[in-house]
Protein backbone atom coordinates (compact mmCIF):
# COMPACT_ATOMS: atom_id res chain seq x y z
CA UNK A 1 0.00 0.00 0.00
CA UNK A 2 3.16 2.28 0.66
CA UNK A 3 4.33 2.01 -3.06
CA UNK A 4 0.82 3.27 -3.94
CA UNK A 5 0.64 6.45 -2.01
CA UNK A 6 4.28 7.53 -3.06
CA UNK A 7 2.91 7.42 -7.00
CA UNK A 8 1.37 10.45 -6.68
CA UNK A 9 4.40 12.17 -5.02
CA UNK A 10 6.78 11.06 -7.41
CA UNK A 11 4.69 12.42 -10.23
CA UNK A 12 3.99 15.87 -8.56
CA UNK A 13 8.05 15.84 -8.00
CA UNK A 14 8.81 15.43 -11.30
CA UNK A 15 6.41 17.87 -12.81
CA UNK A 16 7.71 20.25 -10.67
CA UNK A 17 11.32 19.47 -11.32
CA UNK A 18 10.69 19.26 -15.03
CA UNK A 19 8.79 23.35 -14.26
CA UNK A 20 12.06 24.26 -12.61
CA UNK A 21 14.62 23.06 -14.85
CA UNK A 22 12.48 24.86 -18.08
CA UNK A 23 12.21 28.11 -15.82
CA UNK A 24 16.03 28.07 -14.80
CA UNK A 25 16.91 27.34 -18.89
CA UNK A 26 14.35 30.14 -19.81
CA UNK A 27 15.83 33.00 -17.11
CA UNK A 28 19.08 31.83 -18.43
CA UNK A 29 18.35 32.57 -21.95
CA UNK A 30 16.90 35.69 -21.17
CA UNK A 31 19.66 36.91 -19.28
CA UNK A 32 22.23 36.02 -21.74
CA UNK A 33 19.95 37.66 -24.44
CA UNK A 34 19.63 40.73 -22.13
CA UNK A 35 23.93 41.22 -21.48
CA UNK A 36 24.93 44.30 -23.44
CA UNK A 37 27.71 44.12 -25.67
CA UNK A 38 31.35 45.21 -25.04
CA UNK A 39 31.81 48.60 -26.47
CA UNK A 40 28.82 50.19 -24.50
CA UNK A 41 29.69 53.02 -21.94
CA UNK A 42 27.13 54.91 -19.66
CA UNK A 43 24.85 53.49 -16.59
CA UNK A 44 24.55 49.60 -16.21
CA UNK A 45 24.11 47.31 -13.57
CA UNK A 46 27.01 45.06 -13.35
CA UNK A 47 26.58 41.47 -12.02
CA UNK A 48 29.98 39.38 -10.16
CA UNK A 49 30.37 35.89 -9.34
CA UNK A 50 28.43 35.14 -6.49
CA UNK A 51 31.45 34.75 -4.68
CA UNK A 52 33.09 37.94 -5.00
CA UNK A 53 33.29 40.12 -2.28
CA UNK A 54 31.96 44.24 -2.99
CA UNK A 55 36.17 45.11 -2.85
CA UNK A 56 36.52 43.21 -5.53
CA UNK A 57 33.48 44.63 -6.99
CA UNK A 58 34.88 48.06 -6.38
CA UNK A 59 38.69 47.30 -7.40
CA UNK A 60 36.62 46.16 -11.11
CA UNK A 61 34.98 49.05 -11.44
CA UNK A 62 37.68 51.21 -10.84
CA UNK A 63 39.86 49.52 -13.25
CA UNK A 64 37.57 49.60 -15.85
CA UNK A 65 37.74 53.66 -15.27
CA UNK A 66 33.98 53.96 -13.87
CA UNK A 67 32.61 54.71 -10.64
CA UNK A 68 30.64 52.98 -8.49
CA UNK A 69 27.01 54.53 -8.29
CA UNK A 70 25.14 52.69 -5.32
CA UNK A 71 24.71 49.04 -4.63
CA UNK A 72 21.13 46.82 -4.80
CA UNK A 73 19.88 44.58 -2.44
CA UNK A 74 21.93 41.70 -4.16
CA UNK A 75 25.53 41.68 -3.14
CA UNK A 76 27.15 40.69 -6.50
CA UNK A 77 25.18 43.24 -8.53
CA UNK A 78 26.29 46.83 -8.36
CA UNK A 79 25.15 50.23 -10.82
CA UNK A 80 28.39 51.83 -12.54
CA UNK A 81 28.91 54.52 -14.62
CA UNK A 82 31.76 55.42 -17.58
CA UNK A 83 31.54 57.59 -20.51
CA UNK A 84 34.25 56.07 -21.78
CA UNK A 85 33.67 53.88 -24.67
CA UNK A 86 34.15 49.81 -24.50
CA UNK A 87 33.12 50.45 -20.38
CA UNK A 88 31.04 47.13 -20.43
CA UNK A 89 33.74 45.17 -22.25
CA UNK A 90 36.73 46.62 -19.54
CA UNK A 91 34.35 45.62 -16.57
CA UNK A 92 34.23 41.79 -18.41
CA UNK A 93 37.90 42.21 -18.74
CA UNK A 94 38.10 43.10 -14.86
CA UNK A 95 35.86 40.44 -13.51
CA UNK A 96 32.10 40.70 -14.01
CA UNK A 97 30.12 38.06 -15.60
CA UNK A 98 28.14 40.72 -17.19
CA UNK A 99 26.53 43.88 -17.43
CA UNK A 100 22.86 45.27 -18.19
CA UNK A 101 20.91 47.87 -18.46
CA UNK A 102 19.84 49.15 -15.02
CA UNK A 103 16.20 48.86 -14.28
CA UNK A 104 14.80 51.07 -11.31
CA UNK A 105 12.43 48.71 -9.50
CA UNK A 106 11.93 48.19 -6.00
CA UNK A 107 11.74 44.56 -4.17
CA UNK A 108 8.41 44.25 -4.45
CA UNK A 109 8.12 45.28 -8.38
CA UNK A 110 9.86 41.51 -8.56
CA UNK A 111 6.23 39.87 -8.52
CA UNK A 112 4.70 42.08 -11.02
CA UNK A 113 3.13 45.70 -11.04
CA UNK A 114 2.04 47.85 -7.75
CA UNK A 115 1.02 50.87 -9.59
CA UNK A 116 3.02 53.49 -8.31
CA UNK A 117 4.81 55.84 -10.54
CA UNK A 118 8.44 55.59 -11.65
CA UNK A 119 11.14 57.05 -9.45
CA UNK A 120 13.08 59.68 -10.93
């Protein structure tokens, strides 16, 4: 009767694992699609290795000429800024796994829309 009840379970498990390993492949796409390319310069968000520590964020940035314009709630993701051209390509060069455009959005714009107006 035991190999019965654990049927169910084993089903549920595996459409849930099969739901997390197409949203993890999907986010990945999306954030490889999303990188911006080498030569850019201006405002981006800048994401490290998990493991790196925000000095080594900062050392990066510096040597990629930019300047660090605040940190997020994520300790490996950081806003720079250069005008320099090839800024995103220096701060690959330095150490980050990538760079995007930064998006201003609060925690709790994660989930989906509140309706409050854009910060400026």
């Amino acid at each position: 009767m035991a190999g019965h009840a654990s049927r169910p379970h084993r089903l549920a498990l595996g459409l849930a694992g099969g739901v997390l390993a197409l949203w993890a492949a999907a986010a990945a796409l999306l954030l490889a699609l999303a990188a911006l390319p080498p030569d850019r310069s201006g405002t981006v968000a800048v994401l490290f290795p998990p493991t790196a520590d925000p000095m080594h964020a900062l050392a990066a940035i510096a040597a990629a000429d930019g300047r660090l314009v605040r940190a997020t709630f994520l300790p490996n993701l950081v806003v720079a800024d250069s005008d320099a051209p090839g800024f995103v390509g220096r701060l690959r060069t330095a150490g980050a796994i990538a760079a995007y455009p930064p998006l201003d959005i609060g925690f709790a714009m994660i989930g989906g829309c509140t309706g409050l107006p854009a910060g400026r």
